[in-house]
PDB file of N, CA and C in Angstrom:
ATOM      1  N   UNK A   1      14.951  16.855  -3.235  1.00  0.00           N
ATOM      2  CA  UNK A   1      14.787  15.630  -2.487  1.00  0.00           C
ATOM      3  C   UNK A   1      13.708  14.759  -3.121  1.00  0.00           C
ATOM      4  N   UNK A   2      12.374  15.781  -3.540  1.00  0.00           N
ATOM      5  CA  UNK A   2      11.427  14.797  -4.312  1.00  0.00           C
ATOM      6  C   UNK A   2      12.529  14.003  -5.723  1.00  0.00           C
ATOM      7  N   UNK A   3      13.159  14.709  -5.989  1.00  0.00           N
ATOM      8  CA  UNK A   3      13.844  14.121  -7.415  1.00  0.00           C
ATOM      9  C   UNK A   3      14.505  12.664  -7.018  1.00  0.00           C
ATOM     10  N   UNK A   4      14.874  12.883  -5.833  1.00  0.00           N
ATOM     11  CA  UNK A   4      15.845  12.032  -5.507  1.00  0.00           C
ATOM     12  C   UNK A   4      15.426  10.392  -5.127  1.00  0.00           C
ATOM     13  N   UNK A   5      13.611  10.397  -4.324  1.00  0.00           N
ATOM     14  CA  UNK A   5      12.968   9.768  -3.943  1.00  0.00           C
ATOM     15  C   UNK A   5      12.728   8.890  -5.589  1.00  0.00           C
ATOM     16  N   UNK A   6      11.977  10.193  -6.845  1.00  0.00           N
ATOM     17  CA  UNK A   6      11.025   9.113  -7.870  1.00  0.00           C
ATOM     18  C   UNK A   6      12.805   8.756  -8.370  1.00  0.00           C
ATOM     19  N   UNK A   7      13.746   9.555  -8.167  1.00  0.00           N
ATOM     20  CA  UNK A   7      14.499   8.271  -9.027  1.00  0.00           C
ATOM     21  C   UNK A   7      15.109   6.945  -8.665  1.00  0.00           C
ATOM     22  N   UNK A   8      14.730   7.270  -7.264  1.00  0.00           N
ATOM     23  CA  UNK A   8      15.061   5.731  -6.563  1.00  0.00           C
ATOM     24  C   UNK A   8      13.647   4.427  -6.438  1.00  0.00           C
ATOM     25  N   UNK A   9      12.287   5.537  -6.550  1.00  0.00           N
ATOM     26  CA  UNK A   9      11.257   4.440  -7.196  1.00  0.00           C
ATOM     27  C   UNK A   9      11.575   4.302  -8.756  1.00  0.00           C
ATOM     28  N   UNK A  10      12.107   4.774  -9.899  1.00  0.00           N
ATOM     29  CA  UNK A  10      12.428   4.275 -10.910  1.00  0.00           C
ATOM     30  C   UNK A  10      13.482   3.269 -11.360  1.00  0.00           C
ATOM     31  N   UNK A  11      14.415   3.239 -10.263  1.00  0.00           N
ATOM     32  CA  UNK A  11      15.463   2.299 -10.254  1.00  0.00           C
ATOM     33  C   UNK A  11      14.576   0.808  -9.734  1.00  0.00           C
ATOM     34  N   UNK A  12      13.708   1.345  -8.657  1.00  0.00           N
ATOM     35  CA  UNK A  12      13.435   0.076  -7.733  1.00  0.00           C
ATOM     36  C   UNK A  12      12.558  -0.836  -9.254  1.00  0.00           C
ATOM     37  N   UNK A  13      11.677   0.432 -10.426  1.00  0.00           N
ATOM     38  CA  UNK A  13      10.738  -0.434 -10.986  1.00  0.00           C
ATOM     39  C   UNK A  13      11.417  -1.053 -11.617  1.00  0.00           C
ATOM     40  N   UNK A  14      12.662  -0.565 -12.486  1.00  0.00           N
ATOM     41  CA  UNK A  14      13.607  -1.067 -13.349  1.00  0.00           C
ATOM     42  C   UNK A  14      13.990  -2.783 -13.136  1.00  0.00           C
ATOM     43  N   UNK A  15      14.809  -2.603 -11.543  1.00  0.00           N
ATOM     44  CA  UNK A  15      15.190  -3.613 -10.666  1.00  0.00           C
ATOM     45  C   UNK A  15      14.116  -4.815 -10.713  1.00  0.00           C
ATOM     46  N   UNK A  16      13.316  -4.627 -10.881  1.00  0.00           N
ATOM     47  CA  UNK A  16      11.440  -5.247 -10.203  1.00  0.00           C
ATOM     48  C   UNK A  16      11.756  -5.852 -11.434  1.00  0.00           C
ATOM     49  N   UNK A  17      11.753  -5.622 -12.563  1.00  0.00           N
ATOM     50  CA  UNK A  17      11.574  -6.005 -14.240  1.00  0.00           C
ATOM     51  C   UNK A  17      12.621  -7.200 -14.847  1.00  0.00           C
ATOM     52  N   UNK A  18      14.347  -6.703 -13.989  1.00  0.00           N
ATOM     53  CA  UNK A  18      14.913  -6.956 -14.853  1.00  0.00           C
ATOM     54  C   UNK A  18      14.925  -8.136 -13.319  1.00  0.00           C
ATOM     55  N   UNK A  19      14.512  -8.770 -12.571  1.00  0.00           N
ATOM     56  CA  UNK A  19      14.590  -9.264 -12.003  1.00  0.00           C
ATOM     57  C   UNK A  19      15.606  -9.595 -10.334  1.00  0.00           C
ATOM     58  N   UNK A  20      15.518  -8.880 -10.019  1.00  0.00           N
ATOM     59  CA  UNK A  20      16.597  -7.919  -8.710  1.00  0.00           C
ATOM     60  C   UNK A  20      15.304  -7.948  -7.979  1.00  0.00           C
ATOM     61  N   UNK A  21      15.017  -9.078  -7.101  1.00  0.00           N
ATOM     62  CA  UNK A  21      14.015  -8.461  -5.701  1.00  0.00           C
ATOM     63  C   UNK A  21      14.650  -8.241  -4.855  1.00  0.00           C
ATOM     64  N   UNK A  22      15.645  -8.715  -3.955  1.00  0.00           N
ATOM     65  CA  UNK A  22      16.320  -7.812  -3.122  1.00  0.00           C
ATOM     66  C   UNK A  22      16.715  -6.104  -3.032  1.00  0.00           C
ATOM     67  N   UNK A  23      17.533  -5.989  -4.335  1.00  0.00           N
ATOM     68  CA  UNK A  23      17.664  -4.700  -4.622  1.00  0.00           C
ATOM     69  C   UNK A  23      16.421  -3.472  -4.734  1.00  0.00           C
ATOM     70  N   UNK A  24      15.761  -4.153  -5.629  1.00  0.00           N
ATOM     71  CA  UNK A  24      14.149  -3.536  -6.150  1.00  0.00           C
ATOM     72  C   UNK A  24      13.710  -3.056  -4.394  1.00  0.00           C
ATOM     73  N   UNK A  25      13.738  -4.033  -3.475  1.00  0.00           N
ATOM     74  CA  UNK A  25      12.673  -3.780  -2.197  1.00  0.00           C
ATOM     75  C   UNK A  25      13.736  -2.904  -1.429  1.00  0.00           C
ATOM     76  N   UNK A  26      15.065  -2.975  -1.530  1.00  0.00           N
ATOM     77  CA  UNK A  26      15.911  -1.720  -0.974  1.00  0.00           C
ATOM     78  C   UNK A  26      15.616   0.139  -1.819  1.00  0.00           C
ATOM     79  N   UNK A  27      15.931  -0.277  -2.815  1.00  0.00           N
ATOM     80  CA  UNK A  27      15.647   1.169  -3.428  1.00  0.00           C
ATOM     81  C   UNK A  27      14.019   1.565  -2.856  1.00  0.00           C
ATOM     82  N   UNK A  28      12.880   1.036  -3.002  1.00  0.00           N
ATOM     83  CA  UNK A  28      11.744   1.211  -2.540  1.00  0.00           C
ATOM     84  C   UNK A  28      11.757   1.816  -1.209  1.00  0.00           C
ATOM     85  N   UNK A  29      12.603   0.906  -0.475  1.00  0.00           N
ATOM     86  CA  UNK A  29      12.385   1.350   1.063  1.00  0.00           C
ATOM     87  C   UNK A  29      13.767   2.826   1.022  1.00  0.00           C
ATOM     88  N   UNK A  30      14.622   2.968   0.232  1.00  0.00           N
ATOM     89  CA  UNK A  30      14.927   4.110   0.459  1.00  0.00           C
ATOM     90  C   UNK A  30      14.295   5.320  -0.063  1.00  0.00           C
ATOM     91  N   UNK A  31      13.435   5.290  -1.352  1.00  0.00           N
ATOM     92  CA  UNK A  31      12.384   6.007  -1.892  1.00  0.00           C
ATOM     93  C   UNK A  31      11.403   6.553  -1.009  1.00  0.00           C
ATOM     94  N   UNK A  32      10.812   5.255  -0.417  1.00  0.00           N
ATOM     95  CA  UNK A  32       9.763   5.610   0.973  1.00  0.00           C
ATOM     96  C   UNK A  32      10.421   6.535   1.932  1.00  0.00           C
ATOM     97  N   UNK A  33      11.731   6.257   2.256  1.00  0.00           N
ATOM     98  CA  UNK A  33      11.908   7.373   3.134  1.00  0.00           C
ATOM     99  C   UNK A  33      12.628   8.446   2.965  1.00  0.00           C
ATOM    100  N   UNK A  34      12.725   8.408   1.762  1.00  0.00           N
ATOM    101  CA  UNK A  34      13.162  10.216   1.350  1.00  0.00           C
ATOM    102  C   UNK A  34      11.871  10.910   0.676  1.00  0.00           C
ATOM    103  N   UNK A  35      10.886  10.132   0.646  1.00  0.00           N
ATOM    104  CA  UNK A  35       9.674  11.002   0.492  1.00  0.00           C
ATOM    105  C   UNK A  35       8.670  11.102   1.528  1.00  0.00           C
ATOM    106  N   UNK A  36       9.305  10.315   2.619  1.00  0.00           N
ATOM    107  CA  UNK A  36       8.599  10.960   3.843  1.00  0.00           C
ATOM    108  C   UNK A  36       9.310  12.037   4.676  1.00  0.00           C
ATOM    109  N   UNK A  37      10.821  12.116   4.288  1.00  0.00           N
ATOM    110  CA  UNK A  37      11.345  12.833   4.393  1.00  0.00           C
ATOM    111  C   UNK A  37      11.122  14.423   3.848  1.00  0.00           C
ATOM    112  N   UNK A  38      11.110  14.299   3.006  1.00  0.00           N
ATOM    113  CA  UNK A  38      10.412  15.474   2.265  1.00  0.00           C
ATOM    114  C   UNK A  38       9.474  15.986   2.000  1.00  0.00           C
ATOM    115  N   UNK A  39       8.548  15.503   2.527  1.00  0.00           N
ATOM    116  CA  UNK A  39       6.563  15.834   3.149  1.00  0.00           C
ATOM    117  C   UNK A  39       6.963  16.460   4.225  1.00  0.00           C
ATOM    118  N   UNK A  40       7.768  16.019   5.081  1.00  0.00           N
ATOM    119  CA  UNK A  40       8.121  16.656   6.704  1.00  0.00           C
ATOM    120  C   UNK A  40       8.899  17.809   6.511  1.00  0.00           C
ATOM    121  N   UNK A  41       9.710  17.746   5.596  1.00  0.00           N
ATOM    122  CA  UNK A  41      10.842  19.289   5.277  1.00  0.00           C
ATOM    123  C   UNK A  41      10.049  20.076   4.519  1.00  0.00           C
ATOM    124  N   UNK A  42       9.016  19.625   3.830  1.00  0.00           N
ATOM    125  CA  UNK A  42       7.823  20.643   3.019  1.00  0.00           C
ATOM    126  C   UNK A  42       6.957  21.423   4.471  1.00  0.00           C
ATOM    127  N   UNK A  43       6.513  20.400   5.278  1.00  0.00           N
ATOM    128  CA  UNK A  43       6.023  21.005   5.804  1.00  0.00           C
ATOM    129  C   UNK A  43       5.987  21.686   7.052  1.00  0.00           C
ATOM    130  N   UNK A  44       7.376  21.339   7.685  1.00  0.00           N
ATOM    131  CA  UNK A  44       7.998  22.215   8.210  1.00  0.00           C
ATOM    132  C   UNK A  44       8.312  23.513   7.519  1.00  0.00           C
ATOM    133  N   UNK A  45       9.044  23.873   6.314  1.00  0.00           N
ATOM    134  CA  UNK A  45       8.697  24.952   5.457  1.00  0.00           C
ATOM    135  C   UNK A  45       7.264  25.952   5.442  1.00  0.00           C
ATOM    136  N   UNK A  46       6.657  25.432   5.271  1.00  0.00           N
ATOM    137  CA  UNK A  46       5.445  25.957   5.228  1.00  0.00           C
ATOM    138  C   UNK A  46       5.024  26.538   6.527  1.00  0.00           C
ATOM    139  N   UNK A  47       4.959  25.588   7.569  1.00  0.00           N
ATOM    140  CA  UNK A  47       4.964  26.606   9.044  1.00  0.00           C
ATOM    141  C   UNK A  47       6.014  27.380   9.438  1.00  0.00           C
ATOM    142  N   UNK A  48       6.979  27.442   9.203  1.00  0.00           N
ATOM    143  CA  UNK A  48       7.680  28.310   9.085  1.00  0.00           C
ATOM    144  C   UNK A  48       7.312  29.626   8.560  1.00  0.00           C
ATOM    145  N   UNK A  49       7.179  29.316   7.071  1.00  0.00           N
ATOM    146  CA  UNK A  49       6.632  31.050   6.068  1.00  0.00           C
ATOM    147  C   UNK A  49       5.586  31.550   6.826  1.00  0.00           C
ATOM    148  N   UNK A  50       4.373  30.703   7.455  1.00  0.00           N
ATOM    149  CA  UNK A  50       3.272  30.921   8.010  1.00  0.00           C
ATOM    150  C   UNK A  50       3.690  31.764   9.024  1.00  0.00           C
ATOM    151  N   UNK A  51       4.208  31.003  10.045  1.00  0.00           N
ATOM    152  CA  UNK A  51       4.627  31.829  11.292  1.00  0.00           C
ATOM    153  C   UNK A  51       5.491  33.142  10.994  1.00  0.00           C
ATOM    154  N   UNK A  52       6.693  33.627  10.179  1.00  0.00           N
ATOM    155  CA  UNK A  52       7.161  34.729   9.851  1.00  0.00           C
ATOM    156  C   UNK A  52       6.393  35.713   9.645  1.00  0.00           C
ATOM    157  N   UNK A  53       5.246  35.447   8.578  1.00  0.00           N
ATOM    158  CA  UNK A  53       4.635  36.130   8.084  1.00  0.00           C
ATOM    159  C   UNK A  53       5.220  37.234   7.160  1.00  0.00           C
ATOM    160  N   UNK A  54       4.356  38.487   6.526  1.00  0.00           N
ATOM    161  CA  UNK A  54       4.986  38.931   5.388  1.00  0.00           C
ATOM    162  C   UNK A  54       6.080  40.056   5.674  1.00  0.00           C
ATOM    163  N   UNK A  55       6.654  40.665   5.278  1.00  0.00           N
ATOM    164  CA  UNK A  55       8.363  41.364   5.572  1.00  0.00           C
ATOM    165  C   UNK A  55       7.309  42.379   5.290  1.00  0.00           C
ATOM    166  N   UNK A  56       7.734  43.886   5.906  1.00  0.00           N
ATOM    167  CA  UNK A  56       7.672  45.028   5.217  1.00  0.00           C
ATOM    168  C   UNK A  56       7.883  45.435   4.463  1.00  0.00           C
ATOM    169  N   UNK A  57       7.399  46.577   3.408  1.00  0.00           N
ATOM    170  CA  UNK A  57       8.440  46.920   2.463  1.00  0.00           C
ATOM    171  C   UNK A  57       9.462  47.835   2.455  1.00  0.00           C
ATOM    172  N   UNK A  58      10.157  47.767   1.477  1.00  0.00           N
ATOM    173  CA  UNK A  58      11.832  48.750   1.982  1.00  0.00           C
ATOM    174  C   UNK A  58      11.392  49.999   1.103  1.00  0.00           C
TER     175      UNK A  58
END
């Protein structure tokens, strides 16, 4: 998902350059929210492992 976010801020910088502000400020705002998206699925993850805690061994 992080991959998915910088390649939609790399499109947006591209866009920004070759002159596309409409487009440029869409990819941005979908960037923004697949990397807030994925701070929240990180860290939901993480409380998760936390709360399980460690397995026994077999």
């Amino acid at each position: 998902m992080l991959g998915w976010a910088i390649f939609c801020l790399v499109l947006a910088l591209l866009a920004a350059v070759l002159g596309f502000g409409g487009l440029a400020g869409t990819f941005v705002g979908i960037a923004k929210i697949l990397f807030f998206v994925f701070i929240v699925l990180f860290l939901v993850s993480l409380l998760v492992n936390a709360l399980r805690g460690r397995r026994p061994p077999i």
